[in-house]
N, C-alpha and C. Protein backbone atom coordinates (compact mmCIF):
# COMPACT_ATOMS: atom_id res chain seq x y z
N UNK A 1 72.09 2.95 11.71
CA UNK A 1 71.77 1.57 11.36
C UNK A 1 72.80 0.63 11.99
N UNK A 2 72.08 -0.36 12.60
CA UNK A 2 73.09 -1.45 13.55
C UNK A 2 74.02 -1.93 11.88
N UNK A 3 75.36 -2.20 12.61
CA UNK A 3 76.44 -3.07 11.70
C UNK A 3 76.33 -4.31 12.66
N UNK A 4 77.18 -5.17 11.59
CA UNK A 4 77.71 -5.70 12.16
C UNK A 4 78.82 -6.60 11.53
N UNK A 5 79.64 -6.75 12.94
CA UNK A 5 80.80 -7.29 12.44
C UNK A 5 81.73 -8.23 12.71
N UNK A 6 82.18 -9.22 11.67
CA UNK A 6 82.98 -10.48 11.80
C UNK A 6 84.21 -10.08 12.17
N UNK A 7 84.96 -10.56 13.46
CA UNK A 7 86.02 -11.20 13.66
C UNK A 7 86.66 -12.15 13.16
N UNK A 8 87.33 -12.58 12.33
CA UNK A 8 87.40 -13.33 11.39
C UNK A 8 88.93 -14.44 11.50
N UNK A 9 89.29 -15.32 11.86
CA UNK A 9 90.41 -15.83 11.71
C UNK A 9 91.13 -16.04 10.55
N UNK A 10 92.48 -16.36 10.53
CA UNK A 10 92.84 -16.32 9.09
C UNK A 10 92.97 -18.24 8.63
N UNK A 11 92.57 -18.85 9.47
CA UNK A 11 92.29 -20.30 8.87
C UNK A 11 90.65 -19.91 8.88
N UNK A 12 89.98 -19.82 9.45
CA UNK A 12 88.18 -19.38 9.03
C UNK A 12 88.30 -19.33 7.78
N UNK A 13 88.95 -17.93 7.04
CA UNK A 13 88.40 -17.28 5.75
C UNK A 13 89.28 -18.21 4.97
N UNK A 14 89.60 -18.64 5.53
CA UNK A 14 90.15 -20.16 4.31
C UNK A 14 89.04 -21.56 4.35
N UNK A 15 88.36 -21.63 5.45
CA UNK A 15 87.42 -22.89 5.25
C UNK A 15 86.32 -22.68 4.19
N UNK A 16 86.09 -23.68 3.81
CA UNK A 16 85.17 -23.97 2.70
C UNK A 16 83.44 -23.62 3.06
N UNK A 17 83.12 -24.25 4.62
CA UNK A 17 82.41 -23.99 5.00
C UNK A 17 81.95 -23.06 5.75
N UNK A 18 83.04 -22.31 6.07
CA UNK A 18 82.91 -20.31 6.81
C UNK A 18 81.64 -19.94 5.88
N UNK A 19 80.72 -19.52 7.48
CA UNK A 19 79.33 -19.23 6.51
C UNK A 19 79.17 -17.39 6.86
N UNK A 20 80.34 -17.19 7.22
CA UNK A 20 80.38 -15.60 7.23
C UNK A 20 80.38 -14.62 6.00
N UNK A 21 80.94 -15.67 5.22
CA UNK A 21 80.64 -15.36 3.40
C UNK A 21 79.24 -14.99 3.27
N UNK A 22 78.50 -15.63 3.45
CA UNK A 22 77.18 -16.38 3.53
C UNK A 22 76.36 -14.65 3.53
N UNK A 23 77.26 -13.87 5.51
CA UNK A 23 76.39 -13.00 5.98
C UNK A 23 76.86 -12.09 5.02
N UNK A 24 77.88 -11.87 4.44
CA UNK A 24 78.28 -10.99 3.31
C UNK A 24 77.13 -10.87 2.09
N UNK A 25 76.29 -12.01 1.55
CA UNK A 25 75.61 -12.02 0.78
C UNK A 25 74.21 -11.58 0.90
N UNK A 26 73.93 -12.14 2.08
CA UNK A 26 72.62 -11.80 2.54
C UNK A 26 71.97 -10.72 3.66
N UNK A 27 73.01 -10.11 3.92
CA UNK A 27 73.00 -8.96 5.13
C UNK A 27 73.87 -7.41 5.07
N UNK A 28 72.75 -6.66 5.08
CA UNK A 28 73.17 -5.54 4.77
C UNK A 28 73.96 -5.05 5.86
N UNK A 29 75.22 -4.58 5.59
CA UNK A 29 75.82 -3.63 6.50
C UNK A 29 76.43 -4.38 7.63
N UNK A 30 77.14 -5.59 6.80
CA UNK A 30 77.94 -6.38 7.46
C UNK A 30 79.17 -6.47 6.71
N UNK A 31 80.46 -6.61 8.13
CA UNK A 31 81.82 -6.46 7.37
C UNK A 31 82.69 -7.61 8.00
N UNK A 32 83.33 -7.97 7.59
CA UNK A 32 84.40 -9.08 7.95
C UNK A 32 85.88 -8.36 7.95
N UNK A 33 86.62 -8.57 9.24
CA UNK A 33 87.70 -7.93 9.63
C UNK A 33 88.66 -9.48 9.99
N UNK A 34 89.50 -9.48 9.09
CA UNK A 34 90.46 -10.59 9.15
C UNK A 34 91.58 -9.86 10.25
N UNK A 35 91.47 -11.29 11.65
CA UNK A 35 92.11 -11.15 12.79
C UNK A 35 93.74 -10.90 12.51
N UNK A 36 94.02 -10.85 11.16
CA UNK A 36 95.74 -10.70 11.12
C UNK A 36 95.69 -9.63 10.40
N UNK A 37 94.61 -8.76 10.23
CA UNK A 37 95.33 -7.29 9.81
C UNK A 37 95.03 -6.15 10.71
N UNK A 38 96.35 -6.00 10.83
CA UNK A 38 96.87 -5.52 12.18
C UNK A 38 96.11 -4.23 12.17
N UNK A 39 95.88 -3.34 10.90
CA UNK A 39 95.44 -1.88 10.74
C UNK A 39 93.76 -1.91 10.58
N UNK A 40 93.57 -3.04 10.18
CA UNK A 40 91.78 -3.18 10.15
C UNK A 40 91.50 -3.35 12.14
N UNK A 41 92.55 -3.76 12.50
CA UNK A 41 92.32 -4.19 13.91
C UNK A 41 91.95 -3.02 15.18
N UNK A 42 92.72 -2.50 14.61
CA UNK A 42 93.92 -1.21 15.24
C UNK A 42 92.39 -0.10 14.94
N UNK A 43 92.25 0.08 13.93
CA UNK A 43 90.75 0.86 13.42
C UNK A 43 89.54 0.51 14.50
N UNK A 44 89.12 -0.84 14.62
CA UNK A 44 88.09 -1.33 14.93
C UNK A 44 88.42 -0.99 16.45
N UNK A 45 89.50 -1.19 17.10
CA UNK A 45 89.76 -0.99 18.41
C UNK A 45 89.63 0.36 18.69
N UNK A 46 89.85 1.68 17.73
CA UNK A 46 89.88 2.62 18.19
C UNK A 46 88.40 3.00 18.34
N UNK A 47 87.91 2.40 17.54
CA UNK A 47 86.26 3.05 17.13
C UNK A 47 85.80 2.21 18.45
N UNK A 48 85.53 1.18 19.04
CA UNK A 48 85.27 -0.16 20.30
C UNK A 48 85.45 0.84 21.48
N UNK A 49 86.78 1.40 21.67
CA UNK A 49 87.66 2.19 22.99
C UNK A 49 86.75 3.50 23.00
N UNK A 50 86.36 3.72 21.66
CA UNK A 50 85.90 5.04 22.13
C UNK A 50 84.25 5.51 22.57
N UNK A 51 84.03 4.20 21.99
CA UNK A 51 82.36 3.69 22.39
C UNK A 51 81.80 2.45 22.87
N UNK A 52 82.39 2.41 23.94
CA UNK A 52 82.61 0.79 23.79
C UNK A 52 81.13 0.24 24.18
N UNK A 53 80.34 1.41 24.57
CA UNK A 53 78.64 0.67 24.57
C UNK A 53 77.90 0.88 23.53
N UNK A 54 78.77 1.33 22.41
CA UNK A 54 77.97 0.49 21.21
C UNK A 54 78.09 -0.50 20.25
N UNK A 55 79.10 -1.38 21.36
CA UNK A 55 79.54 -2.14 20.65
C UNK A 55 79.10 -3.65 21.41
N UNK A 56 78.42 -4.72 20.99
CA UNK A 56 78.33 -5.80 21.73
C UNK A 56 78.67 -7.12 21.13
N UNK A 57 79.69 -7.65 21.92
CA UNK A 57 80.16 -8.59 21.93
C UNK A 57 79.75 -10.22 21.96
N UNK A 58 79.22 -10.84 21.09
CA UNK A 58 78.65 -12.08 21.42
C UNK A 58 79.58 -13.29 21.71
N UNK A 59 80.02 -13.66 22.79
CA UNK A 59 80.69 -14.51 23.15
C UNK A 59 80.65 -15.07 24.42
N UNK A 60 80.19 -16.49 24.82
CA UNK A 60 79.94 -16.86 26.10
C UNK A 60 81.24 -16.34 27.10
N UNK A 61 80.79 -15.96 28.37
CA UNK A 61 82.00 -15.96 29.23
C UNK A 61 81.91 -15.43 30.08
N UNK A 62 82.82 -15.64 31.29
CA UNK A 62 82.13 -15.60 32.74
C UNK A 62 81.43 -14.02 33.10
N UNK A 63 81.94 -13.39 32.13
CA UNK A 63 81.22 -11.70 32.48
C UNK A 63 80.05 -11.68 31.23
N UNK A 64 79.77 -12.41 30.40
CA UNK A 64 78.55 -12.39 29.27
C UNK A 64 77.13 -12.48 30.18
N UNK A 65 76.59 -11.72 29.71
CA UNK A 65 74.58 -11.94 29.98
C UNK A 65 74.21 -12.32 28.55
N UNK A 66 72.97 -12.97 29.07
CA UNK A 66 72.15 -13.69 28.83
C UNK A 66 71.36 -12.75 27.56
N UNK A 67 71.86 -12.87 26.79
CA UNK A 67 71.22 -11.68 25.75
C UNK A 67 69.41 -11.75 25.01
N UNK A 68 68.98 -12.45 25.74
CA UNK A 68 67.78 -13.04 25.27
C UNK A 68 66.84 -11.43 27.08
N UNK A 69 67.65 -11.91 28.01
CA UNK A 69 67.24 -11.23 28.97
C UNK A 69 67.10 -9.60 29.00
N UNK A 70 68.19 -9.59 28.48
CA UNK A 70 68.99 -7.89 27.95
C UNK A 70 67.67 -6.97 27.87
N UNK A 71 67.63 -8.17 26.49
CA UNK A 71 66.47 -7.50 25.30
C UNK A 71 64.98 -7.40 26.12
N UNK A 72 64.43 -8.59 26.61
CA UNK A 72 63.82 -8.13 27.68
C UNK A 72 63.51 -6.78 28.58
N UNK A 73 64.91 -7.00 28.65
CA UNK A 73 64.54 -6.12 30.06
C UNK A 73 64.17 -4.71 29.11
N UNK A 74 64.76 -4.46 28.27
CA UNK A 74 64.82 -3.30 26.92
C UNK A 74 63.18 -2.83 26.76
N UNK A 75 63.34 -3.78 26.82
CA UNK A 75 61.43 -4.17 25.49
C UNK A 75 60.10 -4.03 26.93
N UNK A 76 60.85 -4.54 28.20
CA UNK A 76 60.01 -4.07 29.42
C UNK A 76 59.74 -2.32 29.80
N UNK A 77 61.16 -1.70 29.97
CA UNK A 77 60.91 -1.03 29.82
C UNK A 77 60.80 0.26 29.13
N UNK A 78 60.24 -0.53 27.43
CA UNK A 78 59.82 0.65 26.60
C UNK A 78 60.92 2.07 26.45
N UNK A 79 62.57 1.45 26.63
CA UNK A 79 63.14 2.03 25.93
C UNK A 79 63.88 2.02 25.10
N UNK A 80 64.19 3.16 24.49
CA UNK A 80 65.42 2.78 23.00
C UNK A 80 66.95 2.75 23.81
N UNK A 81 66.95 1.90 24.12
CA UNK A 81 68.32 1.42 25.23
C UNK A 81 69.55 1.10 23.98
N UNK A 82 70.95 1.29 24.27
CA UNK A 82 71.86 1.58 23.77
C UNK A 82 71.95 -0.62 22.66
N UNK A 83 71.38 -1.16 23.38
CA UNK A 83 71.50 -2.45 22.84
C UNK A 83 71.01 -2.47 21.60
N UNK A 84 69.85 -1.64 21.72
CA UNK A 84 69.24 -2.07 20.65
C UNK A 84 69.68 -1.01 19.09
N UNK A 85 70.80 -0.30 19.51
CA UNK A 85 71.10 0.69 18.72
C UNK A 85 72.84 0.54 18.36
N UNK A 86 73.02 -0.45 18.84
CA UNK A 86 74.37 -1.04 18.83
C UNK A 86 75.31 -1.89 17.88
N UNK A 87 76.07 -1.83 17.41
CA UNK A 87 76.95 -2.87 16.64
C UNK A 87 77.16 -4.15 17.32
N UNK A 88 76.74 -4.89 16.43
CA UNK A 88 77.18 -6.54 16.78
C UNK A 88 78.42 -6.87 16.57
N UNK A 89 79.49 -7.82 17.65
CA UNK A 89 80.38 -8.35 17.19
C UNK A 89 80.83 -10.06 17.35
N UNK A 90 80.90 -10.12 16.66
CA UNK A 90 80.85 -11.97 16.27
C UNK A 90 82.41 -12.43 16.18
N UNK A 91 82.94 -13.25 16.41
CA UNK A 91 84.19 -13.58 16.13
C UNK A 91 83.93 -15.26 15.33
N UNK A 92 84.28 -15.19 14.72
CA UNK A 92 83.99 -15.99 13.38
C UNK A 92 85.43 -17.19 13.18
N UNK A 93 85.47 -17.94 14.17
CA UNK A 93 86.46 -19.01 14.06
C UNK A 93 85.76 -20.51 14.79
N UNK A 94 86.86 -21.23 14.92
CA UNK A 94 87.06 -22.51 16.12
C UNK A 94 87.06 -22.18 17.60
N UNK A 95 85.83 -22.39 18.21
CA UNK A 95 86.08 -22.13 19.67
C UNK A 95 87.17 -21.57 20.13
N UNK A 96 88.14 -23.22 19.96
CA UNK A 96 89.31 -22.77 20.52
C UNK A 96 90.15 -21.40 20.02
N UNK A 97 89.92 -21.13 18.92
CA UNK A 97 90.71 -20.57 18.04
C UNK A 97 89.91 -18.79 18.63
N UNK A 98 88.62 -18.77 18.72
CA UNK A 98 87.57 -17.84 19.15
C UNK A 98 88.37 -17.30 20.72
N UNK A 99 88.17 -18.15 21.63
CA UNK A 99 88.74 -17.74 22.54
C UNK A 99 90.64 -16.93 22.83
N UNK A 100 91.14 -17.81 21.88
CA UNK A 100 92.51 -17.05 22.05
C UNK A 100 92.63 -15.71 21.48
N UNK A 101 91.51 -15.65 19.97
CA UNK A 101 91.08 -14.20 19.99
C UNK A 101 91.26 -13.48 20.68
N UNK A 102 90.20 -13.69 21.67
CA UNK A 102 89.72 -12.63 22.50
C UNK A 102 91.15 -12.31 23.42
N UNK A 103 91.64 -13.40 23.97
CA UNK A 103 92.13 -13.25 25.26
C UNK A 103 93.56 -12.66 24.67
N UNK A 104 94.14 -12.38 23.18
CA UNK A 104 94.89 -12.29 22.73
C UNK A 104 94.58 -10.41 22.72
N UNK A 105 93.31 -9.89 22.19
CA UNK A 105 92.77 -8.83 22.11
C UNK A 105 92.49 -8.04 23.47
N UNK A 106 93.01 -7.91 24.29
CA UNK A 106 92.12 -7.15 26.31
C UNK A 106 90.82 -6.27 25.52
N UNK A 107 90.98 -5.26 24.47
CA UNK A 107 90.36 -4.58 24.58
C UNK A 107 88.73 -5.05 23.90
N UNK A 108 88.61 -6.37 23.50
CA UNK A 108 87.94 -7.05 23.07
C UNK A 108 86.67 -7.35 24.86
N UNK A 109 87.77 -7.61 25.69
CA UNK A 109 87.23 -7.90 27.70
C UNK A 109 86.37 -6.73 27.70
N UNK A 110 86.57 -5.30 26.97
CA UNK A 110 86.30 -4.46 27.57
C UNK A 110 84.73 -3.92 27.54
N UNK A 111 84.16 -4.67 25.93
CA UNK A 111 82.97 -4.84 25.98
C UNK A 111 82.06 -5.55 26.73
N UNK A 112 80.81 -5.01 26.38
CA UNK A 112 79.36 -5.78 26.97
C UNK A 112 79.97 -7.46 26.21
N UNK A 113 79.24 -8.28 26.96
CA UNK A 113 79.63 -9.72 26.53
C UNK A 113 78.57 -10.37 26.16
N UNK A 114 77.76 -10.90 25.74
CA UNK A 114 76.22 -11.22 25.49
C UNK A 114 76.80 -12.83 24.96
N UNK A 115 75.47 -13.74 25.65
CA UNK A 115 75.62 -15.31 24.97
C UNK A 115 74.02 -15.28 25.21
N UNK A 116 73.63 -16.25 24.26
CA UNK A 116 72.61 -17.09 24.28
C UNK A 116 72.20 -18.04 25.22
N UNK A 117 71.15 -17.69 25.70
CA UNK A 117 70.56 -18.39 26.94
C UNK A 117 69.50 -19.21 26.46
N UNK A 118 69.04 -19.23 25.29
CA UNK A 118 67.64 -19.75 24.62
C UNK A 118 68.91 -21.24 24.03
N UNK A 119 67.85 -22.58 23.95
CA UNK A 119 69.26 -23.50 23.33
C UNK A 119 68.33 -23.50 21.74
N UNK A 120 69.49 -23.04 21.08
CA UNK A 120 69.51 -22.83 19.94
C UNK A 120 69.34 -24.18 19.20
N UNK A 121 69.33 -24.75 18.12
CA UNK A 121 69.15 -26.01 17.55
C UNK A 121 70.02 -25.42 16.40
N UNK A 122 70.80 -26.23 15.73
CA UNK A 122 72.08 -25.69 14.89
C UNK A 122 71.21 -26.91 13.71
N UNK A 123 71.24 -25.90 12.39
CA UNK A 123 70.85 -26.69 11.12
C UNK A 123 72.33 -26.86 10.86
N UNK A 124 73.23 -26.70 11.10
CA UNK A 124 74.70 -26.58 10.57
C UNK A 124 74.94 -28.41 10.30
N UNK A 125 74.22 -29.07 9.33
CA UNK A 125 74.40 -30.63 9.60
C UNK A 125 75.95 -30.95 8.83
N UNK A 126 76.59 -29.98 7.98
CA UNK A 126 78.21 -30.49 7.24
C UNK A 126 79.09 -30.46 8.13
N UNK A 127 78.95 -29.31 9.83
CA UNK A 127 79.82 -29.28 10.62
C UNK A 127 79.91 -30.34 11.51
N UNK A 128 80.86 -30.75 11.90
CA UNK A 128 80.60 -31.31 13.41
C UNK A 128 81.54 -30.11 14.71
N UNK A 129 80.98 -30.76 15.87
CA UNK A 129 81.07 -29.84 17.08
C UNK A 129 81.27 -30.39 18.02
N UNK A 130 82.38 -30.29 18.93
CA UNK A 130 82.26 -30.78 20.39
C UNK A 130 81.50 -29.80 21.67
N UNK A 131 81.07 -28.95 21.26
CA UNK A 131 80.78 -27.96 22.16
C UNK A 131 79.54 -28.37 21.93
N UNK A 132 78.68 -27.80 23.56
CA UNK A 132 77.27 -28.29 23.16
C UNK A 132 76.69 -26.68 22.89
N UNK A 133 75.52 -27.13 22.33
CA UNK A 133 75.15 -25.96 21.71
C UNK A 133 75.83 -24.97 20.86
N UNK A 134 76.51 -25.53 20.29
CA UNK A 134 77.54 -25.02 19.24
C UNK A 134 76.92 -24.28 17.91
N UNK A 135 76.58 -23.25 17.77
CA UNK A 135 75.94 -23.17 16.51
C UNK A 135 76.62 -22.57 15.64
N UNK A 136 76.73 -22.11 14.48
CA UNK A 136 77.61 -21.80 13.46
C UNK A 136 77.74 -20.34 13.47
N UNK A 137 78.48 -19.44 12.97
CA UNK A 137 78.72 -17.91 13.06
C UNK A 137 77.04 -16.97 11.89
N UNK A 138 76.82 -17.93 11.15
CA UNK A 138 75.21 -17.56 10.67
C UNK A 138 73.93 -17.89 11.29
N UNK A 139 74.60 -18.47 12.34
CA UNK A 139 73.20 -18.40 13.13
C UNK A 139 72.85 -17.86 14.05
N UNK A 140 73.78 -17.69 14.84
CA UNK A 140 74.29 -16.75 15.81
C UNK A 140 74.10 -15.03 15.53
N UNK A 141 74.63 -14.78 14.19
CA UNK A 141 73.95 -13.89 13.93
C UNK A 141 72.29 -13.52 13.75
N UNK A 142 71.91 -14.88 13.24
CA UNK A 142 70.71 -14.59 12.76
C UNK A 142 69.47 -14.32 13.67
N UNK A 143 69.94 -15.10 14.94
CA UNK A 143 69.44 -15.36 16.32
C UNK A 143 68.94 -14.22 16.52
N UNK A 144 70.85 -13.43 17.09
CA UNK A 144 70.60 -11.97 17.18
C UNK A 144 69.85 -10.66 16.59
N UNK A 145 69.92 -10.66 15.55
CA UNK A 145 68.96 -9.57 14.70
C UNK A 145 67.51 -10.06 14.63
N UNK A 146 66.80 -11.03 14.81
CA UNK A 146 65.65 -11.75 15.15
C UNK A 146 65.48 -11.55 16.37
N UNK A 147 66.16 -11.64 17.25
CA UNK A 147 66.16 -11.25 18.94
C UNK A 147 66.19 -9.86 18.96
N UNK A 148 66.24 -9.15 18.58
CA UNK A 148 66.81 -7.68 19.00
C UNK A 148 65.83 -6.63 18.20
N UNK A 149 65.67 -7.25 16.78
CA UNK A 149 65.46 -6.40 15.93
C UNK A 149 63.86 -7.03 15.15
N UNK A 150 63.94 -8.47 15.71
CA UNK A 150 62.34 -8.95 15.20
C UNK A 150 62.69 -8.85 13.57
N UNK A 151 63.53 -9.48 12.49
CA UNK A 151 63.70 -9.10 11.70
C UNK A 151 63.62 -10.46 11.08
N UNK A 152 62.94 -10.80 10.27
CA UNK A 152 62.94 -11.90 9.21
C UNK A 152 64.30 -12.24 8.64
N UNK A 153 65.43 -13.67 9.20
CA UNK A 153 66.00 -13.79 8.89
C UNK A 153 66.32 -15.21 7.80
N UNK A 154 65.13 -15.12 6.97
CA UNK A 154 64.75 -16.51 6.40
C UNK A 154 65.89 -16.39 5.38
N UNK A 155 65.97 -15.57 4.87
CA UNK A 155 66.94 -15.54 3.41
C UNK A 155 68.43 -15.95 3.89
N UNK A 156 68.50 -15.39 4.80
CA UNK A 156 70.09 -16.31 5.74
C UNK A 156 70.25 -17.59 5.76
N UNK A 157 69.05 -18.56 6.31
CA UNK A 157 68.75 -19.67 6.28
C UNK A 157 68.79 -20.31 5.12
N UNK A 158 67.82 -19.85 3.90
CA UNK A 158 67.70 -19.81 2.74
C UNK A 158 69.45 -20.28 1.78
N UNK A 159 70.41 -19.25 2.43
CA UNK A 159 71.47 -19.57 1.77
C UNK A 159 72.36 -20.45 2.37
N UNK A 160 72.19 -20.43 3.53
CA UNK A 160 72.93 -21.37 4.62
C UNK A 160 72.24 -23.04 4.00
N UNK A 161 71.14 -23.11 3.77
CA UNK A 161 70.61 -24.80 3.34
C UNK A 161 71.14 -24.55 1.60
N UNK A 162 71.29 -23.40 1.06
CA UNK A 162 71.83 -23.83 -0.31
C UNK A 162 73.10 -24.27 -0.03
N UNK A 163 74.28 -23.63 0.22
CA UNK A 163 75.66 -24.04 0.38
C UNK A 163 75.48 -25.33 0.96
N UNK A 164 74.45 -25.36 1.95
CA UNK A 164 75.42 -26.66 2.59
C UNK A 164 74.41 -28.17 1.31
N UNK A 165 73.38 -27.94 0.64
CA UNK A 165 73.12 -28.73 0.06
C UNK A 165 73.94 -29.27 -1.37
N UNK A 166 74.69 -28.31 -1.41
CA UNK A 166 76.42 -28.72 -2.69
C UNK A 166 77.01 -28.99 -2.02
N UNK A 167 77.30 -29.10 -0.64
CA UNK A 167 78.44 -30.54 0.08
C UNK A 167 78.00 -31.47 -0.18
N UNK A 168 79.26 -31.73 -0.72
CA UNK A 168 79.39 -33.58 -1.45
C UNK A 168 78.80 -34.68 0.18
N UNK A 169 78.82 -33.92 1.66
CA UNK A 169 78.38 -35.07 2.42
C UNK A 169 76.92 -35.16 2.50
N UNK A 170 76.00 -34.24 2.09
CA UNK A 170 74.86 -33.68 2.18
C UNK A 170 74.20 -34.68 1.38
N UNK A 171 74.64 -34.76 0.43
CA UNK A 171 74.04 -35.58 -1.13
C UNK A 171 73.56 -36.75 -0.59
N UNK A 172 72.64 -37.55 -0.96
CA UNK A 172 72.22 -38.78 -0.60
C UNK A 172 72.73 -39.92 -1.52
């Protein structure tokens, strides 16, 4: 059974609005790995190093495909290709904060890289974003397992419009 799993910053799991909580509630067989523990890290890297094609990485960047295509090409030719049997990995911060992740991690480079090529529309209305097409770490997921797996991800949504409808900016 695909996992999947948060990269997690340690200002993230302090925001109010980190909707990775969110995938904790509503998604089976999802784990959140806070980027400052060194031995949750150290684990995840060994298990990554030793398989590292079953592990896929969602993060734009100059070696990422087009993960909408991937699947395609998968679903063309009618096989059970390693993507679709794979662990998701999400890194669950601030862009900026996302990228030093990685570049802080090499063995993080060493995976498949997958971004979104479809432009997503972000319900995320409590956040704001300078990035375009910026969408939130629950949607991104949700994208994915809907892309990959054809899987009804309404109840995600479902909790993503509850939380954000108890922000005090939401209220009319």
């Amino acid at each position: 059974m695909r996992k999947v799993i948060l990269l997690q910053s340690k200002a993230e799991s302090k925001s109010a609005k980190n909707t990775g909580r969110l995938l904790l509630l509503g998604l089976q067989n999802t784990c959140i790995i806070q980027s400052d523990n060194e031995q949750a890290m150290a684990s995840l890297k060994n298990h990554c190093m030793a398989a590292p094609s079953r592990y896929a990485l969602f993060f734009p960047s100059a070696t990422s495909t087009p993960f909408e295509l991937q699947v395609s090409r998968i679903a063309e030719a009618k096989q059970s290709a390693e993507l679709l049997d794979c662990h998701f990995v999400f890194i669950d911060s601030t862009w900026r904060k996302a990228k030093r992740l990685l570049l802080e991690n090499e063995w993080l480079q060493q995976l498949n890289h997958y971004h979104f090529e479809n432009d997503i529309q972000s319900k995320y209305r409590i956040r704001k974003t300078s990035v375009s097409n910026g969408i939130s770490t629950l949607e991104a997921v949700a994208y994915a397992i809907e892309t990959a797996d054809s899987t009804d991800t309404s109840p995600l949504y479902d909790l993503f419009e509850k939380m954000q409808s108890y922000w005090p900016s939401s209220q009319s």
